[in-house]
Protein backbone atom coordinates (compact mmCIF):
# COMPACT_ATOMS: atom_id res chain seq x y z
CA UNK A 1 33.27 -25.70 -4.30
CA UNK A 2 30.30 -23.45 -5.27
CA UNK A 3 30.33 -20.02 -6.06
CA UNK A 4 29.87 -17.46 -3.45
CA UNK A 5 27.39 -14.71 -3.50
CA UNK A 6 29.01 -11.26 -3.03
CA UNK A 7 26.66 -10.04 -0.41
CA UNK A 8 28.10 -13.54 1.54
CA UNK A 9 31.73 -12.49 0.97
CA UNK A 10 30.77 -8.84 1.69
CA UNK A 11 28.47 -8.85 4.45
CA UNK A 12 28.78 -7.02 7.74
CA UNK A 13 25.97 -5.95 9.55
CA UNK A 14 27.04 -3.55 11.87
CA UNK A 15 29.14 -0.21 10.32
CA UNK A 16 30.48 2.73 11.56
CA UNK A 17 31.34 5.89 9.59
CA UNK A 18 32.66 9.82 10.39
CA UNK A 19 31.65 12.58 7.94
CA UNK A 20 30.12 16.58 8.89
CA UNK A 21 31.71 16.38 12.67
CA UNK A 22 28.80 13.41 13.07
CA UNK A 23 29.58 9.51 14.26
CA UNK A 24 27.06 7.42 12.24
CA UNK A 25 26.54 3.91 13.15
CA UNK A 26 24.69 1.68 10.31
CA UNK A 27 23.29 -2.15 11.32
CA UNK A 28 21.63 -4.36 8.86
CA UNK A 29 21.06 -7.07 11.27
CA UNK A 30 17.51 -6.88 10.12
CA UNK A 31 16.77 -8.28 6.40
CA UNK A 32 13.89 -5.56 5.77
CA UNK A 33 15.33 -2.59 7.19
CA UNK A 34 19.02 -0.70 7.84
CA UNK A 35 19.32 1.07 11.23
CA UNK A 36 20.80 4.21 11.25
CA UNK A 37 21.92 6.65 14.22
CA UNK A 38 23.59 9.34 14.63
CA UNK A 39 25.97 11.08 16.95
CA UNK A 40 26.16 15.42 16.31
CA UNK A 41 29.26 15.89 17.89
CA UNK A 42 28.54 19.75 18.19
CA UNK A 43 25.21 18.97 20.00
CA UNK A 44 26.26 16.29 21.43
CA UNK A 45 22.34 14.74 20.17
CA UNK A 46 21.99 11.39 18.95
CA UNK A 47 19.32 10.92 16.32
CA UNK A 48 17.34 7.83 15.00
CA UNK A 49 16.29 6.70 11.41
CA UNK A 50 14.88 3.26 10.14
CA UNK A 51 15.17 2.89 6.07
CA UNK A 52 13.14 -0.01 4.35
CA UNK A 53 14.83 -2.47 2.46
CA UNK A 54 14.07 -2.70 -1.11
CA UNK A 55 9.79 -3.30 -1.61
CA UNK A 56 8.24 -3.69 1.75
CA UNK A 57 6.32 -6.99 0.88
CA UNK A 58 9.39 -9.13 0.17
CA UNK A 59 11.11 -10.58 2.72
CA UNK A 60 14.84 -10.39 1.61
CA UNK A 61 17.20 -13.71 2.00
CA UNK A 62 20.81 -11.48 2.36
CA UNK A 63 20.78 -7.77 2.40
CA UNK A 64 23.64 -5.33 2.73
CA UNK A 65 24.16 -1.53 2.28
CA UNK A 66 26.23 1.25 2.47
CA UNK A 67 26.75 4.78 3.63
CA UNK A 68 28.13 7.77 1.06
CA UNK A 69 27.74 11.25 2.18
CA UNK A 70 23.63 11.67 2.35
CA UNK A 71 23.27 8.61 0.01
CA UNK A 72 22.45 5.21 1.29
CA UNK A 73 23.00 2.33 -1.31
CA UNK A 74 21.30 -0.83 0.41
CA UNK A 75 21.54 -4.21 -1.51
CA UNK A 76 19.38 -7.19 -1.73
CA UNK A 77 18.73 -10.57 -2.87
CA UNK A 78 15.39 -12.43 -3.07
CA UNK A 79 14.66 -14.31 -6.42
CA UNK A 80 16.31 -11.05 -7.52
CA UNK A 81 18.85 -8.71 -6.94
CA UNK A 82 17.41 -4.90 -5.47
CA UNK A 83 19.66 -1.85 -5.53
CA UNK A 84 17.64 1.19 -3.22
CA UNK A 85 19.49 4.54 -3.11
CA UNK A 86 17.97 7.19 -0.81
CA UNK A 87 18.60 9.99 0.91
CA UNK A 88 19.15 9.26 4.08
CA UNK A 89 18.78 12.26 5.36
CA UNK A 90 15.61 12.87 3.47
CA UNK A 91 14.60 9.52 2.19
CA UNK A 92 14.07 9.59 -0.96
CA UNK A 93 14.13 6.51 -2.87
CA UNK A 94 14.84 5.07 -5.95
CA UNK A 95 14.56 1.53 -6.46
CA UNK A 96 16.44 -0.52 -9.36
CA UNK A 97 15.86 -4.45 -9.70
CA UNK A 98 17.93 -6.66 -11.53
């Protein structure tokens, strides 16, 4: 049996999360982006956002990420593994490869 990525064993492309009295609904379903909206649940106002995966050129085999507070951590794998953390809110990057 061979050895199993962690982005295969980890993988699901459609999240949901609750933080600041907002619903936020992530989907990675796309290997160059993550999908983000948002529900206010004061105003009642959904809101859109589209965050690049890792370098815009490369065209990612598995890619996964992950919502904390206003940080988004997205992961992926190419000949490489890329670790982007932005601001979602903001977006501002920083891009580490491995």
């Amino acid at each position: 049996m061979g050895t199993i990525n962690g982005l295969d064993a980890t993988h699901v492309s459609d999240k949901i999360y609750y933080f600041d009295n907002k619903i936020i609904f992530t989907s990675d379903k796309s290997r160059n982006a993550t999908f983000i909206m948002v529900m206010d649940l004061n105003t009642r106002q959904p809101s859109f956002k589209t965050v690049r995966q890792g370098n815009p050129s490369d065209d990612y085999k598995k890619t996964n990420s992950f919502l904390f507070y206003d940080k988004l951590f997205q992961g992926a794998v190419n000949d490489e593994f890329v670790l982007k953390i932005s601001d979602w809110t903001g977006i501002k990057n920083n891009i580490i490869a491995f």
